[in-house]
C-alpha atoms as a PDB file:
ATOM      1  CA  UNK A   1      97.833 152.281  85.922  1.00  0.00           C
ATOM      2  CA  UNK A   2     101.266 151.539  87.721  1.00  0.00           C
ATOM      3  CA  UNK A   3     102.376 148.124  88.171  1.00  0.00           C
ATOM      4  CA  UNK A   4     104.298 147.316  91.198  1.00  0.00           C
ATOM      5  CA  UNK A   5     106.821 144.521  90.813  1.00  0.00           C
ATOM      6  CA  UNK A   6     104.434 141.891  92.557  1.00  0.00           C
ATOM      7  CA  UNK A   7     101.856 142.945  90.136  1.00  0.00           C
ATOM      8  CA  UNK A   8     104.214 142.533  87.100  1.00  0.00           C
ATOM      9  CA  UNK A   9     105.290 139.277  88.140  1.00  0.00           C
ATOM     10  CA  UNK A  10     101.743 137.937  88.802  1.00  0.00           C
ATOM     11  CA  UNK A  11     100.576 139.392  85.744  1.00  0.00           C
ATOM     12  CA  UNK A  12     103.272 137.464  83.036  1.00  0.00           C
ATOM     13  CA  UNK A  13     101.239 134.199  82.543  1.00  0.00           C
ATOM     14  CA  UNK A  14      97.934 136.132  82.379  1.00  0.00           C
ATOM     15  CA  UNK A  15      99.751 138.533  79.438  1.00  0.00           C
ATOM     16  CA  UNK A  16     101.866 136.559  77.889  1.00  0.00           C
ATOM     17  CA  UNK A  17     101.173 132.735  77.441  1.00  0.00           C
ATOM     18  CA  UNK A  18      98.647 132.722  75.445  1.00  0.00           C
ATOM     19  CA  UNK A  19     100.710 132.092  72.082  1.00  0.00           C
ATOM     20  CA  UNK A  20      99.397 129.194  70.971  1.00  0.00           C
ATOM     21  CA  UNK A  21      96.085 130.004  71.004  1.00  0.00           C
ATOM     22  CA  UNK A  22      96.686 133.898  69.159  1.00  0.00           C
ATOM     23  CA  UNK A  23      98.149 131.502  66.475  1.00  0.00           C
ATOM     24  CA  UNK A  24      94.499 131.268  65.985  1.00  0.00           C
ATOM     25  CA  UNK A  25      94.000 135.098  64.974  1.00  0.00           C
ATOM     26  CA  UNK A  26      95.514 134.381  61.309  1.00  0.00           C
ATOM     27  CA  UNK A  27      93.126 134.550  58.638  1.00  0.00           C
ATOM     28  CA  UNK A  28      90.446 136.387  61.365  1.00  0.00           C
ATOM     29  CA  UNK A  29      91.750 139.931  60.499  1.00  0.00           C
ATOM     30  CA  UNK A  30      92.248 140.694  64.083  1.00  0.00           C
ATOM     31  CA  UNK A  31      95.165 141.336  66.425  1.00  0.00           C
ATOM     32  CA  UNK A  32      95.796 141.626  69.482  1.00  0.00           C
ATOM     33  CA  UNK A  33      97.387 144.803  71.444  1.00  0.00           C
ATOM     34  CA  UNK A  34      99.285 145.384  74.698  1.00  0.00           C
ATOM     35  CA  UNK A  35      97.825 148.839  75.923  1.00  0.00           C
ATOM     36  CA  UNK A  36     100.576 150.909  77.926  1.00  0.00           C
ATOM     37  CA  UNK A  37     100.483 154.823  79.252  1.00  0.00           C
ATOM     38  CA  UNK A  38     103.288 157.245  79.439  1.00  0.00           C
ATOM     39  CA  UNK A  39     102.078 159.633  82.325  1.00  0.00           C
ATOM     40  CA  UNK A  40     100.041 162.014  79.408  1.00  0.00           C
ATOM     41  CA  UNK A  41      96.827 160.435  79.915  1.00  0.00           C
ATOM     42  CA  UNK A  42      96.821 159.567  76.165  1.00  0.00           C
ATOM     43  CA  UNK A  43      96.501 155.457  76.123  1.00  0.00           C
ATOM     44  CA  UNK A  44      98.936 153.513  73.386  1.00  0.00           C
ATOM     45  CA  UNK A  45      99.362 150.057  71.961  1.00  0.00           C
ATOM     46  CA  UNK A  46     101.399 147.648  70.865  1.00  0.00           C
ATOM     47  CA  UNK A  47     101.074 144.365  68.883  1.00  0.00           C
ATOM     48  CA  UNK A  48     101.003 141.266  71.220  1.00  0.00           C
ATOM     49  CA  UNK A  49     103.336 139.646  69.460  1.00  0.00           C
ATOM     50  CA  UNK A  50     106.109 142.072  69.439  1.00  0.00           C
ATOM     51  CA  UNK A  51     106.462 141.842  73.537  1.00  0.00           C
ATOM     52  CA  UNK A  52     108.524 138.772  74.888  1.00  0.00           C
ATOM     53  CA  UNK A  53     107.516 140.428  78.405  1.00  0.00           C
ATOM     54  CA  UNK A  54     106.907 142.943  80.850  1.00  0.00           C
ATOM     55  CA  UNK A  55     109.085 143.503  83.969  1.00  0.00           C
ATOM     56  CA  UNK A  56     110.733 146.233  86.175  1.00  0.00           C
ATOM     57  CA  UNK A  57     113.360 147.751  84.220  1.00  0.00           C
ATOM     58  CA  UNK A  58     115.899 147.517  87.622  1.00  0.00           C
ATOM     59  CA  UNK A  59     119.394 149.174  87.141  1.00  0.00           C
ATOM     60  CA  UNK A  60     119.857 150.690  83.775  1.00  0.00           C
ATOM     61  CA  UNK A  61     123.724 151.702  82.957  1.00  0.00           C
ATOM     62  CA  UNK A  62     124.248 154.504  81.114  1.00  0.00           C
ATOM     63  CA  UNK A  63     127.155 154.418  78.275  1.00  0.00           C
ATOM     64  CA  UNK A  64     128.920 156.841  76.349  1.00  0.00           C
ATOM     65  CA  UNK A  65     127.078 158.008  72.820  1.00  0.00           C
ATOM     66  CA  UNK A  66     123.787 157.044  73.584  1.00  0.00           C
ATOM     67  CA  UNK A  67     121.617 157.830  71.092  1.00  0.00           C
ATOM     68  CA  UNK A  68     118.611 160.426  71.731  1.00  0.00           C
ATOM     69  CA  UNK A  69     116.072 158.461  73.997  1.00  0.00           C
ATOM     70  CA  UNK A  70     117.999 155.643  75.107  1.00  0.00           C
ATOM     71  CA  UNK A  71     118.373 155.833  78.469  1.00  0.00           C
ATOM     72  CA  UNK A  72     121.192 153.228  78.845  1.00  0.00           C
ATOM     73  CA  UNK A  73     121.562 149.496  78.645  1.00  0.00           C
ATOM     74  CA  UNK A  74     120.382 146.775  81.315  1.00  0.00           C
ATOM     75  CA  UNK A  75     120.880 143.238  81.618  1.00  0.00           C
ATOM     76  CA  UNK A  76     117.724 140.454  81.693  1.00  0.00           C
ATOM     77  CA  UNK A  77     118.415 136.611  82.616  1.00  0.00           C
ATOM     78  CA  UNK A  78     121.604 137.313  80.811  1.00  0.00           C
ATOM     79  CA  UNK A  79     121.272 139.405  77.819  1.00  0.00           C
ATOM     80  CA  UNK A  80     122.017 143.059  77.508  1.00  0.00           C
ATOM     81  CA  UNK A  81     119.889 145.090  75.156  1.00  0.00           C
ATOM     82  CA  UNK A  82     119.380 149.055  74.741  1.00  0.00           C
ATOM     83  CA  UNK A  83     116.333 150.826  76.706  1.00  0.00           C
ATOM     84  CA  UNK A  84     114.591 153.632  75.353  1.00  0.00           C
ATOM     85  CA  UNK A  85     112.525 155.923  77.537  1.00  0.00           C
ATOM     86  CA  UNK A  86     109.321 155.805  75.014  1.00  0.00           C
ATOM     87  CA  UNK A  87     108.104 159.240  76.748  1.00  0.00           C
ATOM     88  CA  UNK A  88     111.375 160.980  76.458  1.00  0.00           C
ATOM     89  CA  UNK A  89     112.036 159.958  73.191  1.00  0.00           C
ATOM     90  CA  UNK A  90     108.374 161.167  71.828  1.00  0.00           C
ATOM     91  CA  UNK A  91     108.489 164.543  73.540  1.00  0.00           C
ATOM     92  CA  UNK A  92     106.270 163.799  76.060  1.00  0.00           C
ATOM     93  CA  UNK A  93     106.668 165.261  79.644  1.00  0.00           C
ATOM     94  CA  UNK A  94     106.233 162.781  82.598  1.00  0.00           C
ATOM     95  CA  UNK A  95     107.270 164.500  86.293  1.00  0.00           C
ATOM     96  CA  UNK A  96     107.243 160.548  87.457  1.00  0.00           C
ATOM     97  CA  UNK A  97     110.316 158.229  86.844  1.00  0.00           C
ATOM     98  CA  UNK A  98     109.595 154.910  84.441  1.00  0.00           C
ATOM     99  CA  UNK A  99     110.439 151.990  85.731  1.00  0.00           C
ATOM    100  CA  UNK A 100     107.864 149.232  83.786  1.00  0.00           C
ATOM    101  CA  UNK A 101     109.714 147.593  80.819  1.00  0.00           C
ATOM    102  CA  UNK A 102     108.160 146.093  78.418  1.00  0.00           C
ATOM    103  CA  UNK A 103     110.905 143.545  76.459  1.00  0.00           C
ATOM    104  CA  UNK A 104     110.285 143.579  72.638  1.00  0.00           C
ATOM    105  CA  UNK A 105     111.397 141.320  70.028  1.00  0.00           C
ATOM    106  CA  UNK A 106     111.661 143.155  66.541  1.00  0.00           C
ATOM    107  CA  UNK A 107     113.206 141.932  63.349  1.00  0.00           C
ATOM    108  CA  UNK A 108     115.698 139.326  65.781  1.00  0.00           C
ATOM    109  CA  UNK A 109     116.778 142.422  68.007  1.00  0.00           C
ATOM    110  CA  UNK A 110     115.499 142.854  71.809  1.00  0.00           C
ATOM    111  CA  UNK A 111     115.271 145.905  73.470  1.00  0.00           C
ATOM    112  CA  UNK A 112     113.636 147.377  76.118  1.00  0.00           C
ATOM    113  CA  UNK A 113     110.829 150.337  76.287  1.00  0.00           C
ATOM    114  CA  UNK A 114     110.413 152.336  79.285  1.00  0.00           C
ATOM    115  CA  UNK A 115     106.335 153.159  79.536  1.00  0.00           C
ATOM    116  CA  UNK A 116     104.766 154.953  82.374  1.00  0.00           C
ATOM    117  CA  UNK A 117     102.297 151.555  83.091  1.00  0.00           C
ATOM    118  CA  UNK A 118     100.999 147.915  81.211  1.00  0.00           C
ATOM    119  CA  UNK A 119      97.082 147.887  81.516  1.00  0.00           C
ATOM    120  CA  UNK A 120      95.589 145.012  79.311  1.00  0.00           C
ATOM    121  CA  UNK A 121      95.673 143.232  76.497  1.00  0.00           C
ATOM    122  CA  UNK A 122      92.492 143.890  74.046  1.00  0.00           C
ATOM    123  CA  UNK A 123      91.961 142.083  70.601  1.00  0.00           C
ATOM    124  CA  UNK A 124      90.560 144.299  68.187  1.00  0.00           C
ATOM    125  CA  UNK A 125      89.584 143.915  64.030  1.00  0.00           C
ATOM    126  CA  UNK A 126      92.077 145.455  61.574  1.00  0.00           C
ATOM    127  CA  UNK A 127      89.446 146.928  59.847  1.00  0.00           C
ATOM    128  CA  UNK A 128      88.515 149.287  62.604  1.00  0.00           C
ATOM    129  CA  UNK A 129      92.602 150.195  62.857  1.00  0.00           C
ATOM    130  CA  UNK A 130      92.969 153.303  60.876  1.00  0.00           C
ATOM    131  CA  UNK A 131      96.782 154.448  59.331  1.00  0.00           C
ATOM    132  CA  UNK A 132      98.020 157.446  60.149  1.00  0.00           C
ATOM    133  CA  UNK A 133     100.232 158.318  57.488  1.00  0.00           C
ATOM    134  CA  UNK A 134     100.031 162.014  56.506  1.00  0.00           C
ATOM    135  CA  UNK A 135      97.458 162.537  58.905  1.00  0.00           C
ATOM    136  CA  UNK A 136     100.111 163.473  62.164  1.00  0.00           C
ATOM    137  CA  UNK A 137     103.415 165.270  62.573  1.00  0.00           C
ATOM    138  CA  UNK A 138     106.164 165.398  65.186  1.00  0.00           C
ATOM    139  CA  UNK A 139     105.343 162.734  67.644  1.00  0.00           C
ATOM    140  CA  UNK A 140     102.616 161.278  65.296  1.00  0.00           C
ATOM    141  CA  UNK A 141     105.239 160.363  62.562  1.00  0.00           C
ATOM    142  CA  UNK A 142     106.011 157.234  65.340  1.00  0.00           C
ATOM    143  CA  UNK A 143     102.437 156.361  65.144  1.00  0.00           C
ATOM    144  CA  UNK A 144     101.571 153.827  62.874  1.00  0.00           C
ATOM    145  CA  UNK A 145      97.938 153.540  63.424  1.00  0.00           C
ATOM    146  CA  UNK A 146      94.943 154.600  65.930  1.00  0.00           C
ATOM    147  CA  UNK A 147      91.874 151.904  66.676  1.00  0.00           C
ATOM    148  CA  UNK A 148      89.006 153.267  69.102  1.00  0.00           C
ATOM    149  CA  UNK A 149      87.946 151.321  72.365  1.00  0.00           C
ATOM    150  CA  UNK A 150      84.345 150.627  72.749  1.00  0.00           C
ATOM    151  CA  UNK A 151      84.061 153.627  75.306  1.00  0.00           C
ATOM    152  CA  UNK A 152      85.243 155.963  72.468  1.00  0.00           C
ATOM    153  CA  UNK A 153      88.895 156.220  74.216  1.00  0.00           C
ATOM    154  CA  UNK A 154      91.546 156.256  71.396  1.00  0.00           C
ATOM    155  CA  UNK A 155      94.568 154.106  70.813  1.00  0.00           C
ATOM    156  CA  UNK A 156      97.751 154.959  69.236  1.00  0.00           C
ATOM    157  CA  UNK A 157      99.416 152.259  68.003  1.00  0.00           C
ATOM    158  CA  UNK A 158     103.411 152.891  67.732  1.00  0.00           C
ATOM    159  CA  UNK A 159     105.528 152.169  64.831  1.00  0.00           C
ATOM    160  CA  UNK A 160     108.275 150.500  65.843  1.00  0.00           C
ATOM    161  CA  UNK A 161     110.329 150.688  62.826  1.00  0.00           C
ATOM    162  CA  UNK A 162     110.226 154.484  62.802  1.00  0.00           C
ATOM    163  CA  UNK A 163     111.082 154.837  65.824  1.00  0.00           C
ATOM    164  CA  UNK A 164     113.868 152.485  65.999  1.00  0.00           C
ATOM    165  CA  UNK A 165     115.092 153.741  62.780  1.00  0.00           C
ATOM    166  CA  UNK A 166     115.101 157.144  64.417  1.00  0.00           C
ATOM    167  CA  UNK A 167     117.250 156.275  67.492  1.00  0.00           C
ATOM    168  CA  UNK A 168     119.594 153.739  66.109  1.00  0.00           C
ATOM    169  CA  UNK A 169     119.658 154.983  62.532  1.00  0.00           C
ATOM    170  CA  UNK A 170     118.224 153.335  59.217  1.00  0.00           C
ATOM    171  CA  UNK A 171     119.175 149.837  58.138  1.00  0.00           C
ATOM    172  CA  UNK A 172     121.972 149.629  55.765  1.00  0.00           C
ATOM    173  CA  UNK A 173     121.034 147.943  52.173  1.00  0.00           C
ATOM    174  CA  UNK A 174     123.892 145.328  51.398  1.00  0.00           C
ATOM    175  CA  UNK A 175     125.604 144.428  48.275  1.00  0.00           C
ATOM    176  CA  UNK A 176     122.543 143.220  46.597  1.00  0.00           C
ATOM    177  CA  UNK A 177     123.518 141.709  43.308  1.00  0.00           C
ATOM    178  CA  UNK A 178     121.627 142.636  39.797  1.00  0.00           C
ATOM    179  CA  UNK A 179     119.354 140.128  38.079  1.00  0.00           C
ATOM    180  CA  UNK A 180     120.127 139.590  34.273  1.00  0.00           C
ATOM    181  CA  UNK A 181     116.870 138.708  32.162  1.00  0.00           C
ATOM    182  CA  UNK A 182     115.685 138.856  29.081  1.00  0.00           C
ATOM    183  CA  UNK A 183     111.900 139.618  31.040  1.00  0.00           C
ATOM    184  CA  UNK A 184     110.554 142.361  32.640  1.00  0.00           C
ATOM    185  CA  UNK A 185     110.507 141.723  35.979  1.00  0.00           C
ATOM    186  CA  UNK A 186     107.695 142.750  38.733  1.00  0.00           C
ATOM    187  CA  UNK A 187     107.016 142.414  42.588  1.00  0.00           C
ATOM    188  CA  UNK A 188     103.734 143.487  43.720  1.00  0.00           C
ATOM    189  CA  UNK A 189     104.848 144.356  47.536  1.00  0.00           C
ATOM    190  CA  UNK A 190     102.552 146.331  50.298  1.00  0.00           C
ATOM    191  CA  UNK A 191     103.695 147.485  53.669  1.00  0.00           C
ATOM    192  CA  UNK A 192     102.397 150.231  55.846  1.00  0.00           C
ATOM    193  CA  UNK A 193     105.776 151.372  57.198  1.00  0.00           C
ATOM    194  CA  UNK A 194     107.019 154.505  55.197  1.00  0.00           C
ATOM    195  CA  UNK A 195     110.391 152.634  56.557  1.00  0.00           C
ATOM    196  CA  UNK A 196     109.920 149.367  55.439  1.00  0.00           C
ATOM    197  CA  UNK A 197     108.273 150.952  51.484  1.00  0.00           C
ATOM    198  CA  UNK A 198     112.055 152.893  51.029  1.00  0.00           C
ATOM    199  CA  UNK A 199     114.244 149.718  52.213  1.00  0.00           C
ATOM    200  CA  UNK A 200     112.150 146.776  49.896  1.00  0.00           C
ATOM    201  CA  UNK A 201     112.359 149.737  47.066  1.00  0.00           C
ATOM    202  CA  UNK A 202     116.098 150.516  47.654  1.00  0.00           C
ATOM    203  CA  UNK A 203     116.685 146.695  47.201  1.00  0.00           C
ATOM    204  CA  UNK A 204     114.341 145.859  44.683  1.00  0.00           C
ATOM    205  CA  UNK A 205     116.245 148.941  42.487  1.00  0.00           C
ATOM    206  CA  UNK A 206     119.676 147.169  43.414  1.00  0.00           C
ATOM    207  CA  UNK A 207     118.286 143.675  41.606  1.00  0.00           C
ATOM    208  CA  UNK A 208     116.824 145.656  38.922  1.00  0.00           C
ATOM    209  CA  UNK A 209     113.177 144.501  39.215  1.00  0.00           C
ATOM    210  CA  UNK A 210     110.654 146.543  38.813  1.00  0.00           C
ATOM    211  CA  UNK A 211     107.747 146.681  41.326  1.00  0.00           C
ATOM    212  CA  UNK A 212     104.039 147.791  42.710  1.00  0.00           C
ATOM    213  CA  UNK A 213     103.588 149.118  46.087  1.00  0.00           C
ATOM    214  CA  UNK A 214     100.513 149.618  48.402  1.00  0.00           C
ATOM    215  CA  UNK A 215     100.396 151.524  51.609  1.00  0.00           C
ATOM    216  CA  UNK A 216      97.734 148.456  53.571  1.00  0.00           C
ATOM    217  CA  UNK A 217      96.549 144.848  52.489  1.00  0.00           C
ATOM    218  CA  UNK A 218      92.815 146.153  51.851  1.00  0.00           C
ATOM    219  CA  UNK A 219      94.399 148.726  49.194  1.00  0.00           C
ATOM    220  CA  UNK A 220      96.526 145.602  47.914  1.00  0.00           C
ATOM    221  CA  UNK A 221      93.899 143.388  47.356  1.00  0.00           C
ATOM    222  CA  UNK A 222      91.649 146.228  45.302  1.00  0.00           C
ATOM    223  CA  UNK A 223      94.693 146.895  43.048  1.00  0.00           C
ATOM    224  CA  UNK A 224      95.438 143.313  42.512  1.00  0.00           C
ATOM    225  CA  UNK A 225      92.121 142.274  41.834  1.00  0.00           C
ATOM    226  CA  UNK A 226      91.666 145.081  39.155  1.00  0.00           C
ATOM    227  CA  UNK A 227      94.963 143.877  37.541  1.00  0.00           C
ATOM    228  CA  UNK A 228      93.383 140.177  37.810  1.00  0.00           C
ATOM    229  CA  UNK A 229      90.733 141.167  35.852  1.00  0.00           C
ATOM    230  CA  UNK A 230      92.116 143.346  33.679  1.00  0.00           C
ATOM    231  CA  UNK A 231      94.923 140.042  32.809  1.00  0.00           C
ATOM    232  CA  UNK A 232      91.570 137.655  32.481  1.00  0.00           C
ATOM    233  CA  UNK A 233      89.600 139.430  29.892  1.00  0.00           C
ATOM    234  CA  UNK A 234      92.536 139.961  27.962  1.00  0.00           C
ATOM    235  CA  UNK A 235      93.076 136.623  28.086  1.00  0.00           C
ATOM    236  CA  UNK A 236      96.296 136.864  29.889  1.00  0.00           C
ATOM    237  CA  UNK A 237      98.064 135.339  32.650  1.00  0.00           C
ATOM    238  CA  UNK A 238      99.130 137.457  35.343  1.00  0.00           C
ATOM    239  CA  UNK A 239     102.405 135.660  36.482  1.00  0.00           C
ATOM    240  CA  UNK A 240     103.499 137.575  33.347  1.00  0.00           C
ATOM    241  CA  UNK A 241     102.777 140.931  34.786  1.00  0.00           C
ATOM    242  CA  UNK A 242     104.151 140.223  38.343  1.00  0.00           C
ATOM    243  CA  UNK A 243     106.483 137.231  39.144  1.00  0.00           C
ATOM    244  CA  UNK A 244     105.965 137.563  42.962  1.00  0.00           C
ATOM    245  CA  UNK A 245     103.775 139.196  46.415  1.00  0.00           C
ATOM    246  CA  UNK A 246     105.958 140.634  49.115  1.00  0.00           C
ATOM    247  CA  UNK A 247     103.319 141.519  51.932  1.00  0.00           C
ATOM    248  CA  UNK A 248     104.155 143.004  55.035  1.00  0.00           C
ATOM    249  CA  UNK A 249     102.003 140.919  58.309  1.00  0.00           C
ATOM    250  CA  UNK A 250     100.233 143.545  60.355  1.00  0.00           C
ATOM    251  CA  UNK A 251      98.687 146.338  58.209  1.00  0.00           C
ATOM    252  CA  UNK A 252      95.639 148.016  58.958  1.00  0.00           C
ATOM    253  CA  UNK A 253      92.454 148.042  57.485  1.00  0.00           C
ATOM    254  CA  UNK A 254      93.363 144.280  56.263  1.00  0.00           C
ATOM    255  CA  UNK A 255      96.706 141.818  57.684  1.00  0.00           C
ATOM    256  CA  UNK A 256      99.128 140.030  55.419  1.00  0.00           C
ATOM    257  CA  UNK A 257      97.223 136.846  56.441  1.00  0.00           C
ATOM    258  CA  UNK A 258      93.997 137.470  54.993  1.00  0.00           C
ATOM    259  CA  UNK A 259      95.189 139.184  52.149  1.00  0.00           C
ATOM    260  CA  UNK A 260      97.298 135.952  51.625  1.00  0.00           C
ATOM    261  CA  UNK A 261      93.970 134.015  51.772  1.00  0.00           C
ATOM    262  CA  UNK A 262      92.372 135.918  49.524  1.00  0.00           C
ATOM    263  CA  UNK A 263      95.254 135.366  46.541  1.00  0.00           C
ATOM    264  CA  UNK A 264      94.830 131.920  47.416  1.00  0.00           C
ATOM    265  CA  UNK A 265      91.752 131.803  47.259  1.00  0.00           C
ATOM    266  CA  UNK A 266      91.800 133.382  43.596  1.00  0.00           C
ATOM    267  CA  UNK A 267      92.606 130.721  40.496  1.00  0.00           C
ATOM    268  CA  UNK A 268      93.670 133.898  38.991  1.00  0.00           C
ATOM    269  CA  UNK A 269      96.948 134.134  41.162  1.00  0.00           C
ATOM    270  CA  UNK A 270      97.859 130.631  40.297  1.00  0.00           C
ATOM    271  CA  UNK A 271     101.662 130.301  39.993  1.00  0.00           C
ATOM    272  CA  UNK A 272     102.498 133.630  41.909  1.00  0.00           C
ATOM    273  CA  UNK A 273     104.251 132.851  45.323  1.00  0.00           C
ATOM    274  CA  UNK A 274     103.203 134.896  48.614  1.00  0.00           C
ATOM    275  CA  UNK A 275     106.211 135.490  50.224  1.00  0.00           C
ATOM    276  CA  UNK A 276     105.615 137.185  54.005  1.00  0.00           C
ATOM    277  CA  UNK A 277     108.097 140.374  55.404  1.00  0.00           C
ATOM    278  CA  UNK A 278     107.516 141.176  58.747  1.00  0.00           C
ATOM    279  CA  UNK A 279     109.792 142.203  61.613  1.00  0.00           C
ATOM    280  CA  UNK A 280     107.404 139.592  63.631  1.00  0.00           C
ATOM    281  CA  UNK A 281     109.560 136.808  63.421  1.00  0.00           C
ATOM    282  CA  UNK A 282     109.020 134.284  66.131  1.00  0.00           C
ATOM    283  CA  UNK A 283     107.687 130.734  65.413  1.00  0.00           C
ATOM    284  CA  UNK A 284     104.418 131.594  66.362  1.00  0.00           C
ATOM    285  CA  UNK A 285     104.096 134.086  63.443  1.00  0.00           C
ATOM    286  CA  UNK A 286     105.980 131.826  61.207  1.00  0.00           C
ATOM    287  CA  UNK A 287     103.210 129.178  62.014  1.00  0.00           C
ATOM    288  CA  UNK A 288     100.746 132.059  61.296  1.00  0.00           C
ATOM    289  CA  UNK A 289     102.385 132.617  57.971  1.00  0.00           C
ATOM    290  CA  UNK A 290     102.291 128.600  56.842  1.00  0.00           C
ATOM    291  CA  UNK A 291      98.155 128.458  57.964  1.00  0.00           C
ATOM    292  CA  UNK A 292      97.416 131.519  55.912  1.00  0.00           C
ATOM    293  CA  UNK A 293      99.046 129.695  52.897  1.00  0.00           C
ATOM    294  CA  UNK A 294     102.170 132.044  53.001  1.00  0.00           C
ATOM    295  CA  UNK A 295     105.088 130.556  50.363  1.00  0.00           C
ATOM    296  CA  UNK A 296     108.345 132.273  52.375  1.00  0.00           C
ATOM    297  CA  UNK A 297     108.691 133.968  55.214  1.00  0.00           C
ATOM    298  CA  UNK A 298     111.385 136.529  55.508  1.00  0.00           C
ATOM    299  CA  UNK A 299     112.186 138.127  58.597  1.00  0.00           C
ATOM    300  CA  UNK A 300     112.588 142.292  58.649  1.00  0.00           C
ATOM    301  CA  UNK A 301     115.733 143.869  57.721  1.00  0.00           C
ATOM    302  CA  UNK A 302     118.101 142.006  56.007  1.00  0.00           C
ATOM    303  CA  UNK A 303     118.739 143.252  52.128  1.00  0.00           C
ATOM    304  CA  UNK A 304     120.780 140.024  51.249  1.00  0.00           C
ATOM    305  CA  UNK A 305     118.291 137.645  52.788  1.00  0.00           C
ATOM    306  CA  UNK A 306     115.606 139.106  51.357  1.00  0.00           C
ATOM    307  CA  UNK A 307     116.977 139.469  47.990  1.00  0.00           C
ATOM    308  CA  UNK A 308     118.543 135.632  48.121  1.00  0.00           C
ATOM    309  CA  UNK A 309     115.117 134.791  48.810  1.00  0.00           C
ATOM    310  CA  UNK A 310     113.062 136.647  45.824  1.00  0.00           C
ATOM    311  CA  UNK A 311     115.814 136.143  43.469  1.00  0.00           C
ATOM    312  CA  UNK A 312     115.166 132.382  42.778  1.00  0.00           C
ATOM    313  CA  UNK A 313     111.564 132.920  42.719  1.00  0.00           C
ATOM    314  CA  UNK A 314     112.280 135.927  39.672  1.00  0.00           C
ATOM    315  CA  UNK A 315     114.545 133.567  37.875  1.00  0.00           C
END
């Protein structure tokens, strides 16, 4: 459906405001998605928390270089930010112009995406959201996930890191310094962004630590409690084996906040900080972070933050 302006305006408090209580959702394994349309018929998501708001996009300048997709920049109460004409910049043909913006907040940028139409807002369980990773080509490489609707209707969830890695190029790793130690060094670290896997590995190869990675939080927790029992009946400790837990927030199958739970839950993880990357990085998801038991929280991309933040916790 196609919001008119009255209808977007009406329809803030009713999609929006609700932060406090979706503070709630951490530790429940559930999230909450903002389903949108792009004139295919095909019905797509995004996470909740992601969208500061929706509006009408109103005049959108265009500028020289823009990159493939981006169909200019606008100005909101103040701010300028990029727009990017989702459809366009998936290859998917719309005869009808896109006016509905939905504002999204990602890793401390804010941009705008142009959709077809905002429809509702539907909480579903992370273990019913299914990765897509080498299942999809072409426009499914910007799909992160798909979750089905009660009346067997499919959702694609977007990934927002491809696909603003795609238009506005990949994140640049800093001058990340090496660590010196006598110890062999280990991160355990799980993320379902392809994206996100190559950056934390490009810095973690910089500081010279060596690491573990996992593709979703239910694969993490299998692999770590194998190693956890592996480390007990050898009558080991497994801070020995890995010094730290990098874990991405929304992952399907299981979230970062559950699977933070769970190692805290666990005696056998004593000593071994949790330390939460996510490009969610409002105060609201910070908040979600501290009630799951999370040590750090470190917002997505920066290689020197991230790295001045693991590097005290590895030494």
């Amino acid at each position: 459906m196609t919001y008119t302006e009255d209808m977007l305006n009406n329809s803030q408090e009713d999609l929006l405001d609700q932060i406090d209580a979706r503070i709630n959702l951490a530790g429940t394994n559930k999230m909450e998605i903002l389903l949108f349309s792009l004139g295919s018929g095909e019905k797509f998501g995004i996470n909740v928390f992601k969208v500061k708001e929706v509006c009408l996009a109103g005049k959108i300048t265009r500028t020289p270089n823009m990159p493939n997709g981006v169909d200019g920049i606008v100005s909101l109460r103040g701010h300028v930010m990029p727009v990017l004409n989702l459809a366009n910049f998936m290859g998917i043909s719309s005869t009808e112009k896109h006016q509905t913006m939905m504002v999204a907040e990602y890793s401390n940028h804010t941009l705008g995406f142009l959709v077809h139409g905002v429809d509702r807002i539907i909480r579903v369980d992370w273990d019913k959201v299914r990765a897509t990773e080498g299942m999809l080509s072409d426009k499914g490489a910007l799909i992160t996930a798909i979750t089905e609707l009660p009346d067997g209707s499919l959702i694609s969830i977007l990934d927002v890191e491809q696909i603003l890695t795609n238009a506005f190029g990949d994140a640049i790793v800093g001058n990340v310094e090496r660590i010196e130690s006598e110890h062999n060094l280990c991160i355990f670290f799980v993320d379902d962004s392809m994206v996100a896997r190559r950056k934390i590995a490009e810095v973690l190869d910089k500081m010279g630590v060596k690491y573990i990675q996992a593709t979703n939080g239910h694969e993490a927790w299998e692999r770590l409690k194998a190693m956890a029992g592996t480390a007990q009946n050898a009558g080991e400790d497994l801070h020995d084996q890995i010094q730290v837990i990098l874990t991405d927030a929304e992952m399907p199958e299981m979230d970062g906040y559950v699977l933070t739970q769970q190692i805290k839950s666990d005696r056998r993880f004593d000593g071994i900080p949790v330390v939460m990357h996510s490009s969610l990085s409002s105060d609201a998801n910070r908040a979600m972070g501290r009630r799951a038991g999370v040590d750090h929280y470190v917002p997505k991309f920066d290689s020197i933050v991230l790295s001045s933040v693991l590097r005290p916790l590895l030494t």
